[in-house]
PDB file of N, CA and C in Angstrom:
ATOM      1  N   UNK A   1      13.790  -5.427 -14.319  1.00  0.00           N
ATOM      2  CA  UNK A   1      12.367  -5.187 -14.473  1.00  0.00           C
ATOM      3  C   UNK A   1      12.102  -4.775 -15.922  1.00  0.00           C
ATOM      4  N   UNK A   2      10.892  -5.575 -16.525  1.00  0.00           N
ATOM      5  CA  UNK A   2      10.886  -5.216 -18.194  1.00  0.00           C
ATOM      6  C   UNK A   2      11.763  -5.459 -18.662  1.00  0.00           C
ATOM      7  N   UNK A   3      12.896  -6.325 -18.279  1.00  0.00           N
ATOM      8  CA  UNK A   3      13.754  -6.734 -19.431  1.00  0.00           C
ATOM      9  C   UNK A   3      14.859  -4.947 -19.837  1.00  0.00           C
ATOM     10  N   UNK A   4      14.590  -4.280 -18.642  1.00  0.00           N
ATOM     11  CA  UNK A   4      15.670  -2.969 -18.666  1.00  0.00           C
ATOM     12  C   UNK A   4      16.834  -3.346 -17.580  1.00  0.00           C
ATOM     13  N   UNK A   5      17.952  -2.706 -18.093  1.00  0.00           N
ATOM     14  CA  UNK A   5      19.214  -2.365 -17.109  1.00  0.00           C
ATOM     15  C   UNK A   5      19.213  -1.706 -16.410  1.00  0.00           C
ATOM     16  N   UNK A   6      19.987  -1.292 -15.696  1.00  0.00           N
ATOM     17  CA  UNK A   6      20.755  -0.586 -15.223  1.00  0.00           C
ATOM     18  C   UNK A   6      21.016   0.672 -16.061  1.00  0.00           C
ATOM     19  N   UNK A   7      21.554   0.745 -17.011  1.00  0.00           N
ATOM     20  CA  UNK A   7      21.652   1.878 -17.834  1.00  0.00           C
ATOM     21  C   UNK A   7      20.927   2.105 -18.804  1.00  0.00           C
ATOM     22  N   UNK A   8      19.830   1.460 -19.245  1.00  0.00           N
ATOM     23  CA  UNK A   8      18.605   2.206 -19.359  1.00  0.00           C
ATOM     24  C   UNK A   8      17.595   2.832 -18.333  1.00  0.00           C
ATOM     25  N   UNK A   9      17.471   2.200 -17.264  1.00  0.00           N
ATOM     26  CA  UNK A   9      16.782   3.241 -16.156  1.00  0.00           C
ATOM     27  C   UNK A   9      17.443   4.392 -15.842  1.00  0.00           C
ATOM     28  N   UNK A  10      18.944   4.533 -15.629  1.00  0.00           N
ATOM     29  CA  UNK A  10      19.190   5.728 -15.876  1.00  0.00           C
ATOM     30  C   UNK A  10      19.071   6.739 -17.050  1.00  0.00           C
ATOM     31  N   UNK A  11      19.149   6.553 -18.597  1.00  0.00           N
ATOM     32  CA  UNK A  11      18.856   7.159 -19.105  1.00  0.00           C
ATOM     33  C   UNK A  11      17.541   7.704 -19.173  1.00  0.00           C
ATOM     34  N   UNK A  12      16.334   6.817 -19.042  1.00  0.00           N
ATOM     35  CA  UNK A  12      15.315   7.213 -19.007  1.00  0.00           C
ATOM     36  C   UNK A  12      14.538   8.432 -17.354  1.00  0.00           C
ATOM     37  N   UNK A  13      15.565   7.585 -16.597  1.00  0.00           N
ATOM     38  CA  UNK A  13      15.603   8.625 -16.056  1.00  0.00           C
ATOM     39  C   UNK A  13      16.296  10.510 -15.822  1.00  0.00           C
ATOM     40  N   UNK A  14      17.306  10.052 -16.855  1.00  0.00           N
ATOM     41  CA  UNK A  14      17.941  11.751 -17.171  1.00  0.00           C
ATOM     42  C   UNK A  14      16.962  12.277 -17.734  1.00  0.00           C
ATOM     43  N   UNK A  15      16.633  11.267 -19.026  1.00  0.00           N
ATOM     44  CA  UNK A  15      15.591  12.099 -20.286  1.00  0.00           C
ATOM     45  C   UNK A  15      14.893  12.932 -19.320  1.00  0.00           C
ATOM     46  N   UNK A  16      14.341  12.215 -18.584  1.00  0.00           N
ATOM     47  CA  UNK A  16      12.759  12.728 -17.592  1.00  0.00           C
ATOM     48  C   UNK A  16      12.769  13.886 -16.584  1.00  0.00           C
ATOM     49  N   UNK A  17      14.248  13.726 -16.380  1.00  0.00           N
ATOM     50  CA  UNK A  17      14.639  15.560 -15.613  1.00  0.00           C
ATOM     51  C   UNK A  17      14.920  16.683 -16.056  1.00  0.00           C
ATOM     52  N   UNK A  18      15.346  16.153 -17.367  1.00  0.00           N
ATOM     53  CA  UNK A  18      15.744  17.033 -18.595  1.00  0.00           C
ATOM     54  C   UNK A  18      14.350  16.997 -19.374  1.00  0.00           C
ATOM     55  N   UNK A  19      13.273  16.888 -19.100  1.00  0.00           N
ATOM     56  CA  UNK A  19      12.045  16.816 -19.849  1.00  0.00           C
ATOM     57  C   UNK A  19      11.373  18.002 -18.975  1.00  0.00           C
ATOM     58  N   UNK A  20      11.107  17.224 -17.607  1.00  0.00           N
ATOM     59  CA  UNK A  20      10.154  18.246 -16.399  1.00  0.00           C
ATOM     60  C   UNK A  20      11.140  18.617 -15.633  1.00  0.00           C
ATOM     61  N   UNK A  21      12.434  18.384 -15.250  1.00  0.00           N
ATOM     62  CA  UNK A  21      13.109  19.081 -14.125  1.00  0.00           C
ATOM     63  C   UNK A  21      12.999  18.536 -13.224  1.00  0.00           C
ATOM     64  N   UNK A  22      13.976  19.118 -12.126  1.00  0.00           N
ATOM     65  CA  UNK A  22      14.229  18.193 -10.743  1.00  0.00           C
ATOM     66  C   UNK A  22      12.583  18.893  -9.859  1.00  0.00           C
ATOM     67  N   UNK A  23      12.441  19.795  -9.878  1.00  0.00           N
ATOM     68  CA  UNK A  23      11.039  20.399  -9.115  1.00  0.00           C
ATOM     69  C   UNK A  23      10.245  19.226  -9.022  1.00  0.00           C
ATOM     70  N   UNK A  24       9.763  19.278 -10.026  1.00  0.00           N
ATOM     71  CA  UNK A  24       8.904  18.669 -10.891  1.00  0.00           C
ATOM     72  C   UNK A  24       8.580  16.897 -10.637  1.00  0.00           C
ATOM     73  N   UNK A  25       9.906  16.857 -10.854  1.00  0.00           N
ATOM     74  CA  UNK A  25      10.168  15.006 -10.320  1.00  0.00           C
ATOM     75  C   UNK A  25       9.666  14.908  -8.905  1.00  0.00           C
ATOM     76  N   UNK A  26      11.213  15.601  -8.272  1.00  0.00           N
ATOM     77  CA  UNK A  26      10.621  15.921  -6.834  1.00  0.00           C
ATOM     78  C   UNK A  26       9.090  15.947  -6.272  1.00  0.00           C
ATOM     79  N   UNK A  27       8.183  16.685  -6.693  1.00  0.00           N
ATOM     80  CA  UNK A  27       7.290  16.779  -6.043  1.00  0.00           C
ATOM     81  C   UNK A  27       6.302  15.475  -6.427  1.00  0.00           C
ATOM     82  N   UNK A  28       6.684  14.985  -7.902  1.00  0.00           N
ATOM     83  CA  UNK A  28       5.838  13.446  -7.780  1.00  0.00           C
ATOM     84  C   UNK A  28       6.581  12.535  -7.130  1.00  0.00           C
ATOM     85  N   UNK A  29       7.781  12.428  -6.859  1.00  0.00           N
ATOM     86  CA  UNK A  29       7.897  11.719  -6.345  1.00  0.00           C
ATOM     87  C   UNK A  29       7.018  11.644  -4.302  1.00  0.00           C
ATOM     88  N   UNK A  30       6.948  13.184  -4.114  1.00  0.00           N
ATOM     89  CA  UNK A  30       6.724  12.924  -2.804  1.00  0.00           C
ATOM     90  C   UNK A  30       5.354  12.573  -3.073  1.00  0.00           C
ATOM     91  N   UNK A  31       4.564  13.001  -3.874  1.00  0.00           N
ATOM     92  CA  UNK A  31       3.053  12.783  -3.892  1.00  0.00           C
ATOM     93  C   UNK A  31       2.721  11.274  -4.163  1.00  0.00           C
ATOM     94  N   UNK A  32       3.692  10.928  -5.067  1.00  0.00           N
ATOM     95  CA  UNK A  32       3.788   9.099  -4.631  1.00  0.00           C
ATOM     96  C   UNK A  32       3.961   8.217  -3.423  1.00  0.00           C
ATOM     97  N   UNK A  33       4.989   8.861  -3.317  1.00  0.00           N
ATOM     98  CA  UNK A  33       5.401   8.365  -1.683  1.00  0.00           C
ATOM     99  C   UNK A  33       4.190   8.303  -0.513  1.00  0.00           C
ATOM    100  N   UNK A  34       3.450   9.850  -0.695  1.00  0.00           N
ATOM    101  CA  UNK A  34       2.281  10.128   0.152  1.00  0.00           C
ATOM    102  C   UNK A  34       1.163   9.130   0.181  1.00  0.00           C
ATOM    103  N   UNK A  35       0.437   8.872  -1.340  1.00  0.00           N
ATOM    104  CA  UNK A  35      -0.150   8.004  -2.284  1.00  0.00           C
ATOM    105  C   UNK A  35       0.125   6.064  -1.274  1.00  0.00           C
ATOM    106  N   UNK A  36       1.514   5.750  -1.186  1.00  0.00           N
ATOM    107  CA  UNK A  36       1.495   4.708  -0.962  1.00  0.00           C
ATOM    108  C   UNK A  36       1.188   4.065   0.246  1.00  0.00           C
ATOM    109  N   UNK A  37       2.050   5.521   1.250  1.00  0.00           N
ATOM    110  CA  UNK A  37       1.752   4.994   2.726  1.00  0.00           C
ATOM    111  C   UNK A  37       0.433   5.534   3.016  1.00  0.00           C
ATOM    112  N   UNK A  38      -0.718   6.230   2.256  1.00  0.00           N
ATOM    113  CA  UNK A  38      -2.210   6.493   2.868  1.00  0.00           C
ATOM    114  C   UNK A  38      -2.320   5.099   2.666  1.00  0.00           C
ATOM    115  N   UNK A  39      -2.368   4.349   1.188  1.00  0.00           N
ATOM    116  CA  UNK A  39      -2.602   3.336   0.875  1.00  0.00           C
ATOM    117  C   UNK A  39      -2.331   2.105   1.565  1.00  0.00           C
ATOM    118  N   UNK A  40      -0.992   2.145   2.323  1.00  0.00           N
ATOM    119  CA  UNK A  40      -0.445   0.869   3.360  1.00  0.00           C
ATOM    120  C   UNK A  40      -1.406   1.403   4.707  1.00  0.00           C
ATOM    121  N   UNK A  41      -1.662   2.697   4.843  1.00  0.00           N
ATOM    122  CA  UNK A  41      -2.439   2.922   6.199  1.00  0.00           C
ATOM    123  C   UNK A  41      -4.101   2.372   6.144  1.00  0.00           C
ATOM    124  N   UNK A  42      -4.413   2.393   4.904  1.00  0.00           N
ATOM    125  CA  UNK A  42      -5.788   1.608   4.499  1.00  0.00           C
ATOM    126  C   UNK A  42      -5.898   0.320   4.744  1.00  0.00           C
ATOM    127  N   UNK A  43      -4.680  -0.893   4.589  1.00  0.00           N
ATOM    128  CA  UNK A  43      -4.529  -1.846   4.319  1.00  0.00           C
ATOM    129  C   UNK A  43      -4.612  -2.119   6.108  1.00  0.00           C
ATOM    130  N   UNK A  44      -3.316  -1.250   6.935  1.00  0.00           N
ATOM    131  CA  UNK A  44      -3.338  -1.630   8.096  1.00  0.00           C
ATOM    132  C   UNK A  44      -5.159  -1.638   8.752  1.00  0.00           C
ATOM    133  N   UNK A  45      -5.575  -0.377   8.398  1.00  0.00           N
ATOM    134  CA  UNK A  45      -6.669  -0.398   9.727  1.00  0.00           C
ATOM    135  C   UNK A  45      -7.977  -1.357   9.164  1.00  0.00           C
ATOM    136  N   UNK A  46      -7.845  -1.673   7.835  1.00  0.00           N
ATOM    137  CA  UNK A  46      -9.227  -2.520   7.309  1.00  0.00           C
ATOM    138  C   UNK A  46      -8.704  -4.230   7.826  1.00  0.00           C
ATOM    139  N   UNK A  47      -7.205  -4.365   8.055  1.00  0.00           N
ATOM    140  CA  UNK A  47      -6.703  -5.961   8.555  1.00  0.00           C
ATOM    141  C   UNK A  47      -6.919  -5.735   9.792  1.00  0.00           C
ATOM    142  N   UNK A  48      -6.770  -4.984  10.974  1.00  0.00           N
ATOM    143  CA  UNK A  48      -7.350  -4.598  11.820  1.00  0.00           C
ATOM    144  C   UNK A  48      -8.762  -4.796  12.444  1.00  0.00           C
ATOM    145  N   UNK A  49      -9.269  -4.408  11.630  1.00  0.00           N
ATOM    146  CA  UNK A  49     -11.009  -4.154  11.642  1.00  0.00           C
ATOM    147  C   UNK A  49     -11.378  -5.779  11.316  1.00  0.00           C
ATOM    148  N   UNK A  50     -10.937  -6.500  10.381  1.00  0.00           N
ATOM    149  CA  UNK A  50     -11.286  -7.568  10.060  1.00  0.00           C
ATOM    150  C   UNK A  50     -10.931  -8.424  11.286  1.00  0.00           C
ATOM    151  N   UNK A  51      -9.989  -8.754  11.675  1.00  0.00           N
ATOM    152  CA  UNK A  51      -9.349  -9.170  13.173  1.00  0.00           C
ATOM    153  C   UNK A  51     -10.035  -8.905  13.822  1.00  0.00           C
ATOM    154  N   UNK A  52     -11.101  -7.866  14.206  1.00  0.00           N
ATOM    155  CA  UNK A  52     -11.722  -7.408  15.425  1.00  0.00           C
ATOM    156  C   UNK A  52     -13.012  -7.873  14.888  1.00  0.00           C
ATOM    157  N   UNK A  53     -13.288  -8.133  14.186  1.00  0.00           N
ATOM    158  CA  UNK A  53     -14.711  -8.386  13.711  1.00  0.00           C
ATOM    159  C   UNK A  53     -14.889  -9.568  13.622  1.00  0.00           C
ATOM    160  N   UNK A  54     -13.500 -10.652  12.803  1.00  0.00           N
ATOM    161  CA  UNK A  54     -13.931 -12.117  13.416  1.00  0.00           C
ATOM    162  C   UNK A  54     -13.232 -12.756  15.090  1.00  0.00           C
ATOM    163  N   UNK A  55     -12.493 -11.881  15.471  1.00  0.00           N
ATOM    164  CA  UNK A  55     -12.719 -11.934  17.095  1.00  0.00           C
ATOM    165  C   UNK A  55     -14.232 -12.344  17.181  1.00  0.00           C
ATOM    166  N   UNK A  56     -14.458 -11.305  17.134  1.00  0.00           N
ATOM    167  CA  UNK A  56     -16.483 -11.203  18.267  1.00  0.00           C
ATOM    168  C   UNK A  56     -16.862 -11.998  17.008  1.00  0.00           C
ATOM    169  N   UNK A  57     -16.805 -12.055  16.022  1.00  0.00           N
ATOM    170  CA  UNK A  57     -17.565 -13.385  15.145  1.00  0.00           C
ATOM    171  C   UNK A  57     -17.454 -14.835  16.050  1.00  0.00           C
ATOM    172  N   UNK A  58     -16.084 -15.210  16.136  1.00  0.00           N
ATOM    173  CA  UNK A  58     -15.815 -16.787  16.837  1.00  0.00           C
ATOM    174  C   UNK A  58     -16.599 -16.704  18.145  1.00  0.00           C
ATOM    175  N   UNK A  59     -16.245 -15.649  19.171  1.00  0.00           N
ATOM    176  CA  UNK A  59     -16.939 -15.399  20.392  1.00  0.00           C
ATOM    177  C   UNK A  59     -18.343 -15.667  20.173  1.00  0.00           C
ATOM    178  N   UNK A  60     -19.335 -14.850  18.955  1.00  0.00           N
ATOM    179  CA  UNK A  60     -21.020 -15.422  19.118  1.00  0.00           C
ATOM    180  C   UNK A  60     -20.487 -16.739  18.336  1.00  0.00           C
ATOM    181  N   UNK A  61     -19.909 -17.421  17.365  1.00  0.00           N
ATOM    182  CA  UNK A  61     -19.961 -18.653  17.301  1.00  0.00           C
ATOM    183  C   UNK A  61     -19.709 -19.682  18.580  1.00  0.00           C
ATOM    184  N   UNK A  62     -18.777 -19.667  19.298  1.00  0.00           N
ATOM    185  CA  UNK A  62     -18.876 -20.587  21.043  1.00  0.00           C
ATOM    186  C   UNK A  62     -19.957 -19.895  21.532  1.00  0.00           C
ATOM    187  N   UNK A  63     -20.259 -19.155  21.840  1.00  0.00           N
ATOM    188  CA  UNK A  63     -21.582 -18.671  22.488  1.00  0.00           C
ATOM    189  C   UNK A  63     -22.681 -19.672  21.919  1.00  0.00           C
ATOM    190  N   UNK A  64     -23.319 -19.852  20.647  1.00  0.00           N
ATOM    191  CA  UNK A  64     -23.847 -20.329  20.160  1.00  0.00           C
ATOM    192  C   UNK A  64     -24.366 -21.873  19.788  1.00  0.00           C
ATOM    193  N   UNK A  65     -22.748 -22.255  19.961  1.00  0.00           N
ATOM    194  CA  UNK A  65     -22.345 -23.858  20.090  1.00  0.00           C
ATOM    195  C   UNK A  65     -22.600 -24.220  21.779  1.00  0.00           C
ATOM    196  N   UNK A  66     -22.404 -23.538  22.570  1.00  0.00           N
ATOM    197  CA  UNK A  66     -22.684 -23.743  23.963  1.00  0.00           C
ATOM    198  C   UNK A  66     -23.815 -23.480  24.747  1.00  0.00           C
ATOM    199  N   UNK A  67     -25.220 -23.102  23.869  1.00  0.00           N
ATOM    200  CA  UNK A  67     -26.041 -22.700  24.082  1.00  0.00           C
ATOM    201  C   UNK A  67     -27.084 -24.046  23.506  1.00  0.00           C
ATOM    202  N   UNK A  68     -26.808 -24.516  22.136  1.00  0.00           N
ATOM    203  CA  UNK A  68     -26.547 -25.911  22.025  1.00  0.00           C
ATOM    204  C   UNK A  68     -26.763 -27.224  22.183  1.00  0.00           C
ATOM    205  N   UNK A  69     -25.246 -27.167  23.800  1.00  0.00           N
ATOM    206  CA  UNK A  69     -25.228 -28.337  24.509  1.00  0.00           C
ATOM    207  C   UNK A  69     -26.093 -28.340  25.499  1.00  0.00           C
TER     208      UNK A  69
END
């Protein structure tokens, strides 16, 4: 990724514990983590909602087409 190694992601990652500390990391990392799955839980219930909404969309479309004939 970016044209980095292997042993540049680790260094850049020492620098960065040795910059802010393991606390520090730690807790962005969980606040990321938190961050992604609200974000995948957004994704689930709005694909959801869309599914349920062109459900009953197609339903008044045959309704409509059969009203019609």
């Amino acid at each position: 990724m970016f044209g980095l190694g292997l042993g540049e992601w680790t260094l850049i990652l020492g620098a960065a514990v040795l910059l802010f500390g393991p606390k520090y990391i730690g807790n962005l990392g969980k606040k990321l983590l938190s961050n992604v799955r609200s974000v995948g839980q957004e994704f689930k219930e709005g694909y959801e909602e869309g599914n349920s909404t062109s459900t009953s969309a197609s339903a008044e479309s045959k309704s409509v087409i059969e009203e019609k004939r």
